[in-house]
C-alpha atoms as a PDB file:
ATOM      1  CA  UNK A   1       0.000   0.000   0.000  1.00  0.00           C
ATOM      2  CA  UNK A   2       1.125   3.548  -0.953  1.00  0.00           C
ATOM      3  CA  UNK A   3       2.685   5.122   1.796  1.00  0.00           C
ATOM      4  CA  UNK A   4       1.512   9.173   2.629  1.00  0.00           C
ATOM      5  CA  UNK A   5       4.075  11.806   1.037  1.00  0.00           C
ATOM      6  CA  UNK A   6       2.875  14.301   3.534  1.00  0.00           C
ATOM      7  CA  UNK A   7       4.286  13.468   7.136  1.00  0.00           C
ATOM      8  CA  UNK A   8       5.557  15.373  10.182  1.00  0.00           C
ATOM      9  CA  UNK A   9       9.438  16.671   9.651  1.00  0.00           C
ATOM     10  CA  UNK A  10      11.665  18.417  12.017  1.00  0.00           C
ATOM     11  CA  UNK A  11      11.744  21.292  10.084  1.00  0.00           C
ATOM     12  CA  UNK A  12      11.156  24.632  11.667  1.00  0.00           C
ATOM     13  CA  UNK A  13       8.246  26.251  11.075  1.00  0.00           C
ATOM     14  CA  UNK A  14       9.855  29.671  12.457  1.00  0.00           C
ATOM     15  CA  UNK A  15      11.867  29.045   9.064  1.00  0.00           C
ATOM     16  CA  UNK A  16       9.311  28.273   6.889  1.00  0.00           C
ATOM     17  CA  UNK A  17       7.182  31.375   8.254  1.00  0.00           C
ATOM     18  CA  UNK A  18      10.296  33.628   7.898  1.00  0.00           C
ATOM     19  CA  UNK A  19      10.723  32.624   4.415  1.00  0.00           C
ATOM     20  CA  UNK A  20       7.263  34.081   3.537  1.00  0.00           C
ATOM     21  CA  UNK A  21       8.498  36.819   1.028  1.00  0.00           C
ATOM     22  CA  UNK A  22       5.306  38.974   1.335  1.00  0.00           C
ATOM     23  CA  UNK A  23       4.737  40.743   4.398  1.00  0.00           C
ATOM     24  CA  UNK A  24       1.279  40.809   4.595  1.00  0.00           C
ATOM     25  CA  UNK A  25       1.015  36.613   3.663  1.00  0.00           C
ATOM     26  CA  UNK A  26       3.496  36.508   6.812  1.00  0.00           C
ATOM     27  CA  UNK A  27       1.632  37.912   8.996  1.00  0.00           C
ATOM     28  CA  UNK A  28      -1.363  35.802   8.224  1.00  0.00           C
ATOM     29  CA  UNK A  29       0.501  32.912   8.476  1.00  0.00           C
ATOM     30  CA  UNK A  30       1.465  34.142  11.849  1.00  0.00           C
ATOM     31  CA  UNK A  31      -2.121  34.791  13.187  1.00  0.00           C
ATOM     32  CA  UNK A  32      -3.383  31.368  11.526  1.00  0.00           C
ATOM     33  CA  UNK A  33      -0.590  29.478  13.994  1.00  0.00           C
ATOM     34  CA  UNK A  34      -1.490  31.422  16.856  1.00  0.00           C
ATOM     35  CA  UNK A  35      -5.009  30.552  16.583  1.00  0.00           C
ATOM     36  CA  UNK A  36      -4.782  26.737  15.285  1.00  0.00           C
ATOM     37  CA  UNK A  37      -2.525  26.705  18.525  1.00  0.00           C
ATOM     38  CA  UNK A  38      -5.084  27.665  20.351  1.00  0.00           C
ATOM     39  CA  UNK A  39      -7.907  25.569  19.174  1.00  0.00           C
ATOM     40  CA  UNK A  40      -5.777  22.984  19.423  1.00  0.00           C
ATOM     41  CA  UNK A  41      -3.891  23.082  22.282  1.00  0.00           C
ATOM     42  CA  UNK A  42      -0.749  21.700  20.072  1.00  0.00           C
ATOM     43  CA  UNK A  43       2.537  23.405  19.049  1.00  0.00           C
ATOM     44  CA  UNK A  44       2.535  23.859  15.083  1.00  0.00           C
ATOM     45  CA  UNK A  45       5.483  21.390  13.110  1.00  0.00           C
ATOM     46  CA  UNK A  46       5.509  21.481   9.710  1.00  0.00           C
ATOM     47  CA  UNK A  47       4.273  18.572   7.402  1.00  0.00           C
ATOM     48  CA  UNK A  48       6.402  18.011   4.478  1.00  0.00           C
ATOM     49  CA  UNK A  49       8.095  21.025   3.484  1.00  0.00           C
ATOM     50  CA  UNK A  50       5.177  23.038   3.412  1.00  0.00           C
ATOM     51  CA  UNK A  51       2.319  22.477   5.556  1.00  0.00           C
ATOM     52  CA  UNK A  52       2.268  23.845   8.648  1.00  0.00           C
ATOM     53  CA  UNK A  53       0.092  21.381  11.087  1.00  0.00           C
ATOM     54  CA  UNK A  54      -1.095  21.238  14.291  1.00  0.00           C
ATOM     55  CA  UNK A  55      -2.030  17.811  16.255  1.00  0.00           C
ATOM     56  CA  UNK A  56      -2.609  14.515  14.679  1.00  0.00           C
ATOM     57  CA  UNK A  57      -5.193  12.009  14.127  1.00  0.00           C
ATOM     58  CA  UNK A  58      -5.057   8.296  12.588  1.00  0.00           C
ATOM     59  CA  UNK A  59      -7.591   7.599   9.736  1.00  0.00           C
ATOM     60  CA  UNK A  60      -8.822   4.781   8.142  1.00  0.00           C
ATOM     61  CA  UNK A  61     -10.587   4.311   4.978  1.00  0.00           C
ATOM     62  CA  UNK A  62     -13.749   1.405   4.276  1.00  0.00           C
ATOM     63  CA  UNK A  63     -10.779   0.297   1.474  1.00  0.00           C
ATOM     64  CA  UNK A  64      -8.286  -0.390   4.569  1.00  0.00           C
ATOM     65  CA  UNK A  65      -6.112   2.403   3.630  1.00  0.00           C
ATOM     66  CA  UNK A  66      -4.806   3.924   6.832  1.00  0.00           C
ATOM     67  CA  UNK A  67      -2.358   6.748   7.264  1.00  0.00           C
ATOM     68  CA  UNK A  68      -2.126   9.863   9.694  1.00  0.00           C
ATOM     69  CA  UNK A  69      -2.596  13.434   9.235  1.00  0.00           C
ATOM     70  CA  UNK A  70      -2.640  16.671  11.123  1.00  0.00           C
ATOM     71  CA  UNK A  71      -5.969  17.678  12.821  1.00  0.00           C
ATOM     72  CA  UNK A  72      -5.802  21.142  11.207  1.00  0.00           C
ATOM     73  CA  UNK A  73      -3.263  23.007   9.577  1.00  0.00           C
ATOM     74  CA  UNK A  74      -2.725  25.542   6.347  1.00  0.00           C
ATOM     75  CA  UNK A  75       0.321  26.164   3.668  1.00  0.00           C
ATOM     76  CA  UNK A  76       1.757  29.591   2.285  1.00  0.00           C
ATOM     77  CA  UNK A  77       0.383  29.132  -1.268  1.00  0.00           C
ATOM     78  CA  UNK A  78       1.161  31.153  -4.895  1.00  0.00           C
ATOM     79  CA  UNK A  79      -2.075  32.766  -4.671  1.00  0.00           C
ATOM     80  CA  UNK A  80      -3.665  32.226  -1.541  1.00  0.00           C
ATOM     81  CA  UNK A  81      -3.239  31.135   2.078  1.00  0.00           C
ATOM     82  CA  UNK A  82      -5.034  27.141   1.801  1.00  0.00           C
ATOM     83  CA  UNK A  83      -6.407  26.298   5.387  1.00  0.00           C
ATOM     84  CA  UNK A  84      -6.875  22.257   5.518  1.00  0.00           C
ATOM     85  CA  UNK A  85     -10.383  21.849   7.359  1.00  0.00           C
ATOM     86  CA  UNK A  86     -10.787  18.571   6.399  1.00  0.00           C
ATOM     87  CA  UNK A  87     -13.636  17.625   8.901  1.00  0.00           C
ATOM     88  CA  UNK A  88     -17.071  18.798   7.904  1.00  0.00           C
ATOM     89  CA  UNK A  89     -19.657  19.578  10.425  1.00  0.00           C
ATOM     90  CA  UNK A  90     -23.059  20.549  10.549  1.00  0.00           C
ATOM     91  CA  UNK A  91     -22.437  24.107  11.235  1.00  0.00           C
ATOM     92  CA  UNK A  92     -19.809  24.184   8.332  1.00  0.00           C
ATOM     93  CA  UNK A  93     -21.668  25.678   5.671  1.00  0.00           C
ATOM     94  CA  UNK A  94     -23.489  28.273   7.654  1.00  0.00           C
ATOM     95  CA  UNK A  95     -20.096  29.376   9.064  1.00  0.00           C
ATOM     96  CA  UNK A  96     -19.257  29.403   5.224  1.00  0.00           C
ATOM     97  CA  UNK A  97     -21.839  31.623   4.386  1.00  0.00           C
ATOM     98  CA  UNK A  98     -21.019  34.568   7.149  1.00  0.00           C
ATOM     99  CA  UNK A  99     -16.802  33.838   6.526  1.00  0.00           C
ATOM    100  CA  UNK A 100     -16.172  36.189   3.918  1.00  0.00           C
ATOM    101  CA  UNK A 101     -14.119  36.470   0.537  1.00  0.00           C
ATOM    102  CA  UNK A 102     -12.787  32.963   0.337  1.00  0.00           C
ATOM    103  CA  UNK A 103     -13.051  29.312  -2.254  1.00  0.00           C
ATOM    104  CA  UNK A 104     -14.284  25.794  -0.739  1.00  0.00           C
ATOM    105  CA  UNK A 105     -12.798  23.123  -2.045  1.00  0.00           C
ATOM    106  CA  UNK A 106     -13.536  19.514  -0.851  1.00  0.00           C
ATOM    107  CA  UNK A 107     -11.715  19.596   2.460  1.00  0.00           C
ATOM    108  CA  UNK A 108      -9.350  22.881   1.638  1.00  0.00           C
ATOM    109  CA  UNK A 109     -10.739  26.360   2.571  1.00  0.00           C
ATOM    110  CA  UNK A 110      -8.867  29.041   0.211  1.00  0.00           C
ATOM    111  CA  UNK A 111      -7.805  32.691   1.201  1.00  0.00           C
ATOM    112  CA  UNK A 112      -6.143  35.460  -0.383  1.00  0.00           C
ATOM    113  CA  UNK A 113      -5.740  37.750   2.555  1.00  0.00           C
ATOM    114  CA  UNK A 114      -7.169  37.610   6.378  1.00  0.00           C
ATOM    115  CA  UNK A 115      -8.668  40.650   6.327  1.00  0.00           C
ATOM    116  CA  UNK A 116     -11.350  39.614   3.433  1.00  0.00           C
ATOM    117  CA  UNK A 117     -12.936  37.249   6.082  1.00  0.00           C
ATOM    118  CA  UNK A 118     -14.231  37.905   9.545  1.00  0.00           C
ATOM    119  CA  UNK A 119     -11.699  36.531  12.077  1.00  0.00           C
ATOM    120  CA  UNK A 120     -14.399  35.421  15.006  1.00  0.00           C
ATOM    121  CA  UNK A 121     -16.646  32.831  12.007  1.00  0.00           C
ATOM    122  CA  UNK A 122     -12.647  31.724  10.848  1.00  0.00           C
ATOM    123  CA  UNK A 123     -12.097  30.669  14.409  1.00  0.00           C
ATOM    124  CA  UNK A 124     -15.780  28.926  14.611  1.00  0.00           C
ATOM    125  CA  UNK A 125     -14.687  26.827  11.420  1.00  0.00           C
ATOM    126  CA  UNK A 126     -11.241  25.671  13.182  1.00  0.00           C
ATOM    127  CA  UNK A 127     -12.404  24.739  15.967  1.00  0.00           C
ATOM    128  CA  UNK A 128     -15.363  23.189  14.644  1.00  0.00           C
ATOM    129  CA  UNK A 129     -13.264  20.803  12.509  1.00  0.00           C
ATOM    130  CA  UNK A 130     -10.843  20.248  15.282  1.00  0.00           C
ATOM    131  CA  UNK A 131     -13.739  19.249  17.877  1.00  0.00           C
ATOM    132  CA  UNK A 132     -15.262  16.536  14.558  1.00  0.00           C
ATOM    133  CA  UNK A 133     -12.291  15.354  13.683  1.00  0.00           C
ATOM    134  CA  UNK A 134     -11.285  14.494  17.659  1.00  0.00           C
ATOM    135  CA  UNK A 135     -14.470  13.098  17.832  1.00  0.00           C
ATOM    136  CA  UNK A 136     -14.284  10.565  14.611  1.00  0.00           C
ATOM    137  CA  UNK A 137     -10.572   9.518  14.613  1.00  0.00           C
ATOM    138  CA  UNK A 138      -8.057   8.721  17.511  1.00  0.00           C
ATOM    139  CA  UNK A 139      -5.650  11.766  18.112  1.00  0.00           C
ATOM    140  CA  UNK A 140      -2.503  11.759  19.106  1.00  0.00           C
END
């Protein structure tokens, strides 16, 4: 069975953020690991060489493909800021609705700039996918 490309390093994410040529994208970055830190209670380490993640949880798929993944995390992107929410929840779409300027993709919530969303519904969605993904898979 394929084995996931995507797994925790010892990379520093201090290194990664500082890297973040624009100054604005930096700081976003910045307030996005404050406040998955906070939902989750867990330092940030970086996934790969470009995901910045934040607890983990084992899956398991009804194929038997099994693997582990961060609870919540996000990566610097060309054009955007891509937050991985990949639990959803029943409140997800109505968060959705009151977030802002953003793109939805399957489990992948896309944003050019914290200030086109409102802070308070981005914090709802994290910790709402935190608190359903805890619930549905063992965390570690």
């Amino acid at each position: 069975m394929a084995e996931n490309k995507t797994k925790p390093t010892e990379a520093s994410v201090e290194t990664y953020l500082a890297a973040i040529e624009d100054e604005g994208r930096r700081t976003d970055c910045e307030t996005l690991t404050k406040l998955m830190t906070k939902a989750t209670g867990q330092p940030p380490k970086m996934w790969g060489a470009s995901i910045v993640g934040f607890g983990r949880y084992r899956y398991k798929y009804d194929s038997g493909r099994e693997g582990e993944s961060c609870l919540i995390g996000f990566a610097s992107r060309k054009g955007d800021i891509s937050v991985y929410l990949m639990a959803d929840f029943c409140e997800r779409d109505a968060l959705l609705a009151k977030l802002g300027k953003h793109k939805m993709g399957k489990g992948c919530l896309h944003l050019r700039r914290l200030a086109d969303v409102d802070a308070e519904v981005l914090e709802q969605l994290v910790a709402g996918a935190v608190a359903e993904t805890q619930q549905r898979h063992a965390t570690t």
